[in-house]
PDB file of N, CA and C in Angstrom:
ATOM      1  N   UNK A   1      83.292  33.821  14.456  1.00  0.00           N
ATOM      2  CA  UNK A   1      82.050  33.258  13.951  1.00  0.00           C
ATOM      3  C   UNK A   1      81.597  34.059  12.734  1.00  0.00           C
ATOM      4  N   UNK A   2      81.237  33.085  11.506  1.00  0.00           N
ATOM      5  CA  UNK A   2      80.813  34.107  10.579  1.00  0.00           C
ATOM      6  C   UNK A   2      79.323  33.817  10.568  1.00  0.00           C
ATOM      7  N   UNK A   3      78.685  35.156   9.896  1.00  0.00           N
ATOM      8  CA  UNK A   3      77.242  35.908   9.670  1.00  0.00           C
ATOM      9  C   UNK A   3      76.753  35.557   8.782  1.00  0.00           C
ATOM     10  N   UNK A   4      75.925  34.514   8.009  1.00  0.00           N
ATOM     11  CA  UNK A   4      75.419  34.479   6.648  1.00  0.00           C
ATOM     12  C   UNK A   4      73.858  34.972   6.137  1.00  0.00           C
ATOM     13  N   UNK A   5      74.032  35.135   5.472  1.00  0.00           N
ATOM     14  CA  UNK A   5      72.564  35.446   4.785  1.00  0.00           C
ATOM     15  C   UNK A   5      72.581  35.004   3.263  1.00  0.00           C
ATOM     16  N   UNK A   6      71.251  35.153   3.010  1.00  0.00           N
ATOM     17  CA  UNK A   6      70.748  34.713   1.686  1.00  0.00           C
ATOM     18  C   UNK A   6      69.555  35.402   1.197  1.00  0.00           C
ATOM     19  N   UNK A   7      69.671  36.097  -0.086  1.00  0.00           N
ATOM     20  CA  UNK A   7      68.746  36.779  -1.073  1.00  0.00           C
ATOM     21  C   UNK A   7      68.157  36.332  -1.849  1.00  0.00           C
ATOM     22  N   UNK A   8      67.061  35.464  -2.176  1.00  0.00           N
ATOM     23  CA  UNK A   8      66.795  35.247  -3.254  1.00  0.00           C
ATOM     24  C   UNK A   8      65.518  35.915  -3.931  1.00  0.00           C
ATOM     25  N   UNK A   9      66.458  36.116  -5.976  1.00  0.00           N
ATOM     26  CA  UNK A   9      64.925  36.469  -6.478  1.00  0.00           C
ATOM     27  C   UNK A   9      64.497  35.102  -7.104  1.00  0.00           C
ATOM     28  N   UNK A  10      62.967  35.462  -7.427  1.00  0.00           N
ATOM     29  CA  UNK A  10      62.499  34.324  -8.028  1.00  0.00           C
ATOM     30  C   UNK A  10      61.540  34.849  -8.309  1.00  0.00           C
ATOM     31  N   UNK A  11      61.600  35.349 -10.119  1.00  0.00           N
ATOM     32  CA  UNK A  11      61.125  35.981 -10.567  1.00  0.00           C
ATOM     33  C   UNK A  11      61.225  36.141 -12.046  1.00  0.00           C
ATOM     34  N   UNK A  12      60.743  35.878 -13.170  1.00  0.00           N
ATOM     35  CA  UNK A  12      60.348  35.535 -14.520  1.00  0.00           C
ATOM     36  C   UNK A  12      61.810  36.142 -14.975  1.00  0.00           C
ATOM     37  N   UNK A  13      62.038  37.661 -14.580  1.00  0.00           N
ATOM     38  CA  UNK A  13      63.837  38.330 -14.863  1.00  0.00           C
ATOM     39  C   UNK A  13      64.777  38.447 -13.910  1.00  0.00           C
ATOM     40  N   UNK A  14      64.430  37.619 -13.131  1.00  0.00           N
ATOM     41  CA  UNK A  14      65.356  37.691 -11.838  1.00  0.00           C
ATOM     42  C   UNK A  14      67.039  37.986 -12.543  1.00  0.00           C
ATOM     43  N   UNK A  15      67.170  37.250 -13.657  1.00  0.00           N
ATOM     44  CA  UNK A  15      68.646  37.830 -14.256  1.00  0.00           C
ATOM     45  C   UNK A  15      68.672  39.231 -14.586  1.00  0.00           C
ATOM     46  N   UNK A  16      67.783  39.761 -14.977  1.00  0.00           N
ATOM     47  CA  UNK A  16      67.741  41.005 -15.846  1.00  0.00           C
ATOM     48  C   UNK A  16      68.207  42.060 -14.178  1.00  0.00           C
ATOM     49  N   UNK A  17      67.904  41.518 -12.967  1.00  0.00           N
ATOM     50  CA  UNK A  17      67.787  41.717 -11.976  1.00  0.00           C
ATOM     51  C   UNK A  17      68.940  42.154 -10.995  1.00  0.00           C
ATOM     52  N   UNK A  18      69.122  40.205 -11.420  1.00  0.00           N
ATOM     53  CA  UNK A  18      70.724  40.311 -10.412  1.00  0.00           C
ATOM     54  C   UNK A  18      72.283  40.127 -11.326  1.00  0.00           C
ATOM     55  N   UNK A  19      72.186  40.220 -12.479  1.00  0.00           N
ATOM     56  CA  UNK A  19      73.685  40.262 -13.326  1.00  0.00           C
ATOM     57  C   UNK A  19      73.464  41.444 -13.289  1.00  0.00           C
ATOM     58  N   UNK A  20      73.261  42.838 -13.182  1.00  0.00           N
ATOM     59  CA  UNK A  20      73.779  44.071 -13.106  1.00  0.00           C
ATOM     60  C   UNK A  20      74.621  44.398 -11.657  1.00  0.00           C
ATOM     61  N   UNK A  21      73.967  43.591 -11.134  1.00  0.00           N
ATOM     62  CA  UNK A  21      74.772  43.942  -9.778  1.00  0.00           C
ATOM     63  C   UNK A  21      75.874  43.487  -9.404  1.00  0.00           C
ATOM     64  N   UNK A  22      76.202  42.136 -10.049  1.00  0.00           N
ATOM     65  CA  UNK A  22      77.434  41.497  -9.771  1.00  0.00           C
ATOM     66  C   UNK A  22      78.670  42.112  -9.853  1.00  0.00           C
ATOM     67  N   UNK A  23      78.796  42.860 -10.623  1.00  0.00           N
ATOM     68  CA  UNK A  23      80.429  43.483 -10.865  1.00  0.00           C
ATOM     69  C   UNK A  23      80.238  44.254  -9.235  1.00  0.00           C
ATOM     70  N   UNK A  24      79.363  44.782  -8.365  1.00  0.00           N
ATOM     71  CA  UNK A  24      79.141  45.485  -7.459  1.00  0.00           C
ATOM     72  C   UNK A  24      79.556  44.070  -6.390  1.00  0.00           C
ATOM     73  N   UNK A  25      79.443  43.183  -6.505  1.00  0.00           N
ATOM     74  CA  UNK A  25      79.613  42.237  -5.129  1.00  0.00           C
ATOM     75  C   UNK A  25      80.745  42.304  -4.339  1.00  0.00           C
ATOM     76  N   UNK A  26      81.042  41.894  -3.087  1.00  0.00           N
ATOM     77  CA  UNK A  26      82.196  42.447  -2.438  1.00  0.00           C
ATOM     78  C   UNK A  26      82.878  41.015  -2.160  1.00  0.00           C
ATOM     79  N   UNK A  27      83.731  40.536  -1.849  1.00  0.00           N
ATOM     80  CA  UNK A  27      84.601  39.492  -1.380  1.00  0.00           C
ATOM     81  C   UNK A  27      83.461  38.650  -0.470  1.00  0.00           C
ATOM     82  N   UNK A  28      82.746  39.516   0.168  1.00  0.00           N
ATOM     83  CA  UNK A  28      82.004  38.772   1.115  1.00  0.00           C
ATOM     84  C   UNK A  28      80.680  38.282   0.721  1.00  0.00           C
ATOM     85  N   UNK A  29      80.280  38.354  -0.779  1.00  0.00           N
ATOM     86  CA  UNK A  29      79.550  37.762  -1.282  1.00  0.00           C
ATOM     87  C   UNK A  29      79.425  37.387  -2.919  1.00  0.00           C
ATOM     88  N   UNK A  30      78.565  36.345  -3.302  1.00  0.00           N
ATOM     89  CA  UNK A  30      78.561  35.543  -4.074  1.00  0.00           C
ATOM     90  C   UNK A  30      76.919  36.011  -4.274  1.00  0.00           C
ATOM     91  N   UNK A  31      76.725  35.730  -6.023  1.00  0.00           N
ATOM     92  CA  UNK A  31      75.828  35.634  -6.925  1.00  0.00           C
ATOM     93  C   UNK A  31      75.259  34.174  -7.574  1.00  0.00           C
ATOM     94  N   UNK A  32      74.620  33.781  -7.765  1.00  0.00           N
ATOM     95  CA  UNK A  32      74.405  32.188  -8.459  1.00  0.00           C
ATOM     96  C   UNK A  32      73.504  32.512  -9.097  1.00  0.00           C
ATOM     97  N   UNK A  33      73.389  32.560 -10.400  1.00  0.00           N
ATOM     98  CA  UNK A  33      72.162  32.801 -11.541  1.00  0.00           C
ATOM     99  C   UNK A  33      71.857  31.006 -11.768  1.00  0.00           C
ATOM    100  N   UNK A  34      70.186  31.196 -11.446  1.00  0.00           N
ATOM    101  CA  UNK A  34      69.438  29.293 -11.711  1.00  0.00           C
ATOM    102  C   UNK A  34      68.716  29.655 -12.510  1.00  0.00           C
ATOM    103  N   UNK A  35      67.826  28.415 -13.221  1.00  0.00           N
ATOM    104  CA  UNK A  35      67.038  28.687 -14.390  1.00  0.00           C
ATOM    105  C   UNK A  35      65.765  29.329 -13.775  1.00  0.00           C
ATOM    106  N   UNK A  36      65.347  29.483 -12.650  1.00  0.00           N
ATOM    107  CA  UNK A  36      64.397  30.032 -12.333  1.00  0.00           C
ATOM    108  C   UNK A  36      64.538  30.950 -11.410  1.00  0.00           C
ATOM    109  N   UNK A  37      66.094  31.980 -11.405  1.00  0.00           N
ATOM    110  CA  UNK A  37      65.413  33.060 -10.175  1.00  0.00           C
ATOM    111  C   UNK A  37      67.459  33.214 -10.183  1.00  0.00           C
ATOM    112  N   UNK A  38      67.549  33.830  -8.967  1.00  0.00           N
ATOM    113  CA  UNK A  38      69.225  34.130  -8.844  1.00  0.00           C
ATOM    114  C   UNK A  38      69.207  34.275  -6.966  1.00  0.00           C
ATOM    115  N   UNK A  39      70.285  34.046  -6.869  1.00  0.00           N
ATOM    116  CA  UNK A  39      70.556  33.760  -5.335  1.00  0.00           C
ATOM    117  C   UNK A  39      72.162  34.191  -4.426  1.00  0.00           C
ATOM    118  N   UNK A  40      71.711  35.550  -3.955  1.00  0.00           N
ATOM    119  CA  UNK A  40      72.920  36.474  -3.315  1.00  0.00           C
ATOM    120  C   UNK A  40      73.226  35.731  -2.126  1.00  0.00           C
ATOM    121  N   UNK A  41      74.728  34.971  -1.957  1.00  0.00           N
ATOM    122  CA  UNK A  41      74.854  34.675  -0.614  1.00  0.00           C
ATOM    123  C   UNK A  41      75.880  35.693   0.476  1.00  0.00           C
ATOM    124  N   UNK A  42      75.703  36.319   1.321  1.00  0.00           N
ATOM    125  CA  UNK A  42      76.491  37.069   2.036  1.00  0.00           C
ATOM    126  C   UNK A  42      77.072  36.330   3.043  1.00  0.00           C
ATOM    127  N   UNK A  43      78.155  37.130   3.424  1.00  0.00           N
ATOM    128  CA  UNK A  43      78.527  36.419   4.968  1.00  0.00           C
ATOM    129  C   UNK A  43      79.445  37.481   5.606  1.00  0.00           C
ATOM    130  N   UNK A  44      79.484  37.718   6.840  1.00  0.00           N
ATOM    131  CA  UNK A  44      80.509  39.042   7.293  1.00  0.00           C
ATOM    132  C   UNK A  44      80.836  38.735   9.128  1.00  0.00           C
ATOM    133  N   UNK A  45      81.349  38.866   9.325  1.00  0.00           N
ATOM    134  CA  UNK A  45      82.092  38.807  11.132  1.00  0.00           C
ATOM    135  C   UNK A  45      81.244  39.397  12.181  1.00  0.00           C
ATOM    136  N   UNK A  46      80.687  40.398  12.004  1.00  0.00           N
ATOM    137  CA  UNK A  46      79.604  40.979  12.727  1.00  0.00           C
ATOM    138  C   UNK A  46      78.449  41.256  11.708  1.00  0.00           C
ATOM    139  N   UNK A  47      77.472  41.259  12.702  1.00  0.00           N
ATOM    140  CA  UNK A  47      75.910  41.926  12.418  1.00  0.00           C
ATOM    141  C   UNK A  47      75.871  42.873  11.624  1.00  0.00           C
ATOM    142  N   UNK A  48      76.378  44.013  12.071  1.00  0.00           N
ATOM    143  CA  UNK A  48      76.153  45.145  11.521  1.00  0.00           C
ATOM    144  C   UNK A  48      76.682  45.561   9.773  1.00  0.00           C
ATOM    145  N   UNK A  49      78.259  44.691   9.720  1.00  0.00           N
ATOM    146  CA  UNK A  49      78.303  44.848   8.421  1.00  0.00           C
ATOM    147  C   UNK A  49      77.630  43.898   7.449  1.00  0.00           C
ATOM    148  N   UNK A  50      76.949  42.698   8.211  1.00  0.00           N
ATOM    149  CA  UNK A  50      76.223  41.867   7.098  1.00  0.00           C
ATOM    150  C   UNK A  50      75.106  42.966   6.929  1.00  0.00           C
ATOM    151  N   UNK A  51      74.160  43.860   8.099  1.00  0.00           N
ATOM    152  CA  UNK A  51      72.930  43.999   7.275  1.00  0.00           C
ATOM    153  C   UNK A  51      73.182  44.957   6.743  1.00  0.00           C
ATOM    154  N   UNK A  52      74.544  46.010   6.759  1.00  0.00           N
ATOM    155  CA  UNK A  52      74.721  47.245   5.690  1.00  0.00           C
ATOM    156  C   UNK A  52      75.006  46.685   4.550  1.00  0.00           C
ATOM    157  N   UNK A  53      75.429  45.212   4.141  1.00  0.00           N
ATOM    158  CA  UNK A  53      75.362  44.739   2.935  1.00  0.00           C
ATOM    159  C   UNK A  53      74.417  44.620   2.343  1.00  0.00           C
ATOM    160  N   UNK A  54      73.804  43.798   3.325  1.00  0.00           N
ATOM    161  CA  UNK A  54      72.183  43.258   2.897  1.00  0.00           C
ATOM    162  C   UNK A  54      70.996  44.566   2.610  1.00  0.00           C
ATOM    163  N   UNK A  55      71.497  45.693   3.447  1.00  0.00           N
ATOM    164  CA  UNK A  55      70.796  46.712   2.460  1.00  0.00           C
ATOM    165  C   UNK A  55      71.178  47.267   1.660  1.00  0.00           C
ATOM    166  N   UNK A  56      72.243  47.690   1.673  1.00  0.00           N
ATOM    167  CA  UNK A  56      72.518  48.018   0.187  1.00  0.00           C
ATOM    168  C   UNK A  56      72.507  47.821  -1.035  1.00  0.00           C
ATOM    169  N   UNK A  57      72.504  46.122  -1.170  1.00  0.00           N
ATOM    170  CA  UNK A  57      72.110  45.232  -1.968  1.00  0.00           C
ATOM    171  C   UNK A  57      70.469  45.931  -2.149  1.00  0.00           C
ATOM    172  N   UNK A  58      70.076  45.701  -1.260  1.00  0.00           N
ATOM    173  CA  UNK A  58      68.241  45.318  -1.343  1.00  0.00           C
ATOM    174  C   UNK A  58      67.745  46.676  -2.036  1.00  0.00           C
ATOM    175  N   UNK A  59      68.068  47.825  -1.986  1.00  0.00           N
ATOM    176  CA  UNK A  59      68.345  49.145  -2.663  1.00  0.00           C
ATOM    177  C   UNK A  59      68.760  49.065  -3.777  1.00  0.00           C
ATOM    178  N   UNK A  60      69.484  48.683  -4.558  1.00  0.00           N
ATOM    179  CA  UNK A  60      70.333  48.486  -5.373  1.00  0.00           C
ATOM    180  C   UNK A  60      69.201  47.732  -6.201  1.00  0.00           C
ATOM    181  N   UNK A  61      68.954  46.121  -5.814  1.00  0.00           N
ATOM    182  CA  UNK A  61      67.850  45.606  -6.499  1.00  0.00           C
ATOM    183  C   UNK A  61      67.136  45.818  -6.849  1.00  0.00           C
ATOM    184  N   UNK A  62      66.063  47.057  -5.722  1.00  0.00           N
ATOM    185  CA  UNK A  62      64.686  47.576  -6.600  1.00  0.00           C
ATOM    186  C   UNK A  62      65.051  48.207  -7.400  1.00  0.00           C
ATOM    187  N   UNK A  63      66.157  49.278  -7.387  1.00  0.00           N
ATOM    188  CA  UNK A  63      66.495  49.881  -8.956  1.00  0.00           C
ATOM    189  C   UNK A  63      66.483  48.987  -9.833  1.00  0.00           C
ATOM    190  N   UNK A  64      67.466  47.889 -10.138  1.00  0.00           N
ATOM    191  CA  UNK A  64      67.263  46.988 -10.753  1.00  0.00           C
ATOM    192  C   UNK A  64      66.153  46.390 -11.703  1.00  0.00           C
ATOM    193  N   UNK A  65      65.465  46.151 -10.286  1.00  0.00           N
ATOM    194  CA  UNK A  65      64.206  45.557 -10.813  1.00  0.00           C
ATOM    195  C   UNK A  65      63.179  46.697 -11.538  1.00  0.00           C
ATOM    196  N   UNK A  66      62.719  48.004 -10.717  1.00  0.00           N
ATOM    197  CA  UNK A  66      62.097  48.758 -11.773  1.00  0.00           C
ATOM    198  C   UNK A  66      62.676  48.714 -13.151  1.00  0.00           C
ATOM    199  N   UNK A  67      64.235  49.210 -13.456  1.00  0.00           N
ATOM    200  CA  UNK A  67      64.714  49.309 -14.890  1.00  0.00           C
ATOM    201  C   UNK A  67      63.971  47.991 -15.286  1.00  0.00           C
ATOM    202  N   UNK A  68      64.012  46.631 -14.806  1.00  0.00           N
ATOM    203  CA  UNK A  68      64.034  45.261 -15.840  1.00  0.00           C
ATOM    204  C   UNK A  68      62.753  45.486 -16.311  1.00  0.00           C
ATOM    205  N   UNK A  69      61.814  45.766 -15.264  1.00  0.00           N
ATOM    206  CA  UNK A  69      60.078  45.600 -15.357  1.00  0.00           C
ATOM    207  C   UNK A  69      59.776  46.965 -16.680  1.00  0.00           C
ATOM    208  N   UNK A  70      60.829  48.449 -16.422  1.00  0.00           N
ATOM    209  CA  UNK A  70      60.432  49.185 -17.338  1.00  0.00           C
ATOM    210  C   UNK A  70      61.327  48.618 -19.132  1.00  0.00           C
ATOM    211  N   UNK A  71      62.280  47.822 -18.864  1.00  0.00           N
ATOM    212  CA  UNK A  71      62.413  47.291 -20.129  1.00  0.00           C
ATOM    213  C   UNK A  71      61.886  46.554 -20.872  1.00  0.00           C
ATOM    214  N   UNK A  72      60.976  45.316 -20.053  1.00  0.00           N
ATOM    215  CA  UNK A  72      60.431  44.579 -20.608  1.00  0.00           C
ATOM    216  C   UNK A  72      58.653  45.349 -21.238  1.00  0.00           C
ATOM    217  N   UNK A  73      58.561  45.753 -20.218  1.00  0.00           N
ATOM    218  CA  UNK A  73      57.086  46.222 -21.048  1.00  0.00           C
ATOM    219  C   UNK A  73      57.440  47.091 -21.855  1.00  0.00           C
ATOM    220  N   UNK A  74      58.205  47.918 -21.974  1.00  0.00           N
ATOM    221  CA  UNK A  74      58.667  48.733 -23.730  1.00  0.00           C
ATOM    222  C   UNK A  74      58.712  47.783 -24.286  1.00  0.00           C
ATOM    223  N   UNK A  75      59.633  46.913 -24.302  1.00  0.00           N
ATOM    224  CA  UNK A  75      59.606  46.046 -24.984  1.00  0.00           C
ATOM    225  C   UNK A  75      58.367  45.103 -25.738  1.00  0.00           C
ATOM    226  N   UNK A  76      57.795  44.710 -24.771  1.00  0.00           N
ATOM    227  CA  UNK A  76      56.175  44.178 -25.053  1.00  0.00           C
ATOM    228  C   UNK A  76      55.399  45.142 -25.671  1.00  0.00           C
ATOM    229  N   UNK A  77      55.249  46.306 -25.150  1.00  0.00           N
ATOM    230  CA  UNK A  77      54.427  47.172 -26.087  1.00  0.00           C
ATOM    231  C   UNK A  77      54.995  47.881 -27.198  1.00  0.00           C
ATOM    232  N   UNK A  78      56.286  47.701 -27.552  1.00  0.00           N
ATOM    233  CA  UNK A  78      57.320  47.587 -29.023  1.00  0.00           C
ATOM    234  C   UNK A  78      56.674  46.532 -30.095  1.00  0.00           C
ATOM    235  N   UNK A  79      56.674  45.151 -29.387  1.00  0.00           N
ATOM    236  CA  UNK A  79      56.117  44.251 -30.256  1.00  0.00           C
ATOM    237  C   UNK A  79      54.615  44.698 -30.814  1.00  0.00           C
ATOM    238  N   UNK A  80      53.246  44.876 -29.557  1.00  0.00           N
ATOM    239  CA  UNK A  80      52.273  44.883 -29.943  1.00  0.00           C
ATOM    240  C   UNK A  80      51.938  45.884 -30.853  1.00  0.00           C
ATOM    241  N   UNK A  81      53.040  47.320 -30.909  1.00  0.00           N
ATOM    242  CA  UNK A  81      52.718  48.190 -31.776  1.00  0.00           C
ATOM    243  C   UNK A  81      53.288  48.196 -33.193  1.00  0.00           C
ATOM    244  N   UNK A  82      53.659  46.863 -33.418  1.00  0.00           N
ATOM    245  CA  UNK A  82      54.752  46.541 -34.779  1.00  0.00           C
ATOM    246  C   UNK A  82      53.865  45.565 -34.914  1.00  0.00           C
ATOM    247  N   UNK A  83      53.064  45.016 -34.432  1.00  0.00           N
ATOM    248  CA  UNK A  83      51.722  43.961 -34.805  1.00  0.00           C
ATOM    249  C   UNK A  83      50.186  44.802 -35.450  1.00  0.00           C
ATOM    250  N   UNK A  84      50.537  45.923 -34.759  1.00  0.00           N
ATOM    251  CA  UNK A  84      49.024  46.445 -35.140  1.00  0.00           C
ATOM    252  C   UNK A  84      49.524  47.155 -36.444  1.00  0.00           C
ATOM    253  N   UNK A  85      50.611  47.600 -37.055  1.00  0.00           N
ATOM    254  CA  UNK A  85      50.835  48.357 -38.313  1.00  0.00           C
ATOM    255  C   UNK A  85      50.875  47.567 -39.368  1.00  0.00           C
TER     256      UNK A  85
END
């Protein structure tokens, strides 16, 4: 019997998010980037190695996601300070 799960972000950079992680995916899971968000599907034989996936992943993401959130506002406050000069 196989184990599935499903991650989804859905979130303005959900790419900025989940394409760093992909080269990291294992046989036992799949990535799908949509126009509004991205969607990790897992699947594994027992319990235990789906949720050591599923956390590791989920670890992995908030890094992710802090870097995206700290790129974009440099970024934003790059622009506003090239507006005020």
């Amino acid at each position: 019997m196989k184990i599935k799960a499903k991650i989804e972000i859905s979130e303005a950079n959900a790419d900025l998010v989940a394409i760093p992680l992909m080269p990291d995916n294992m046989d036992n899971m799949n990535t799908v980037i949509k126009e509004k968000g991205a969607v990790t599907y897992f699947e594994a034989d027992k319990i235990g190695s789906l949720i050591a996936s599923v956390d590791d992943y989920l670890m992995n993401a908030k890094v992710a996601q802090d870097m995206a959130e700290l790129v974009v506002s440099e970024e934003t406050e790059g622009k506003r300070n090239k507006k005020e000069e």
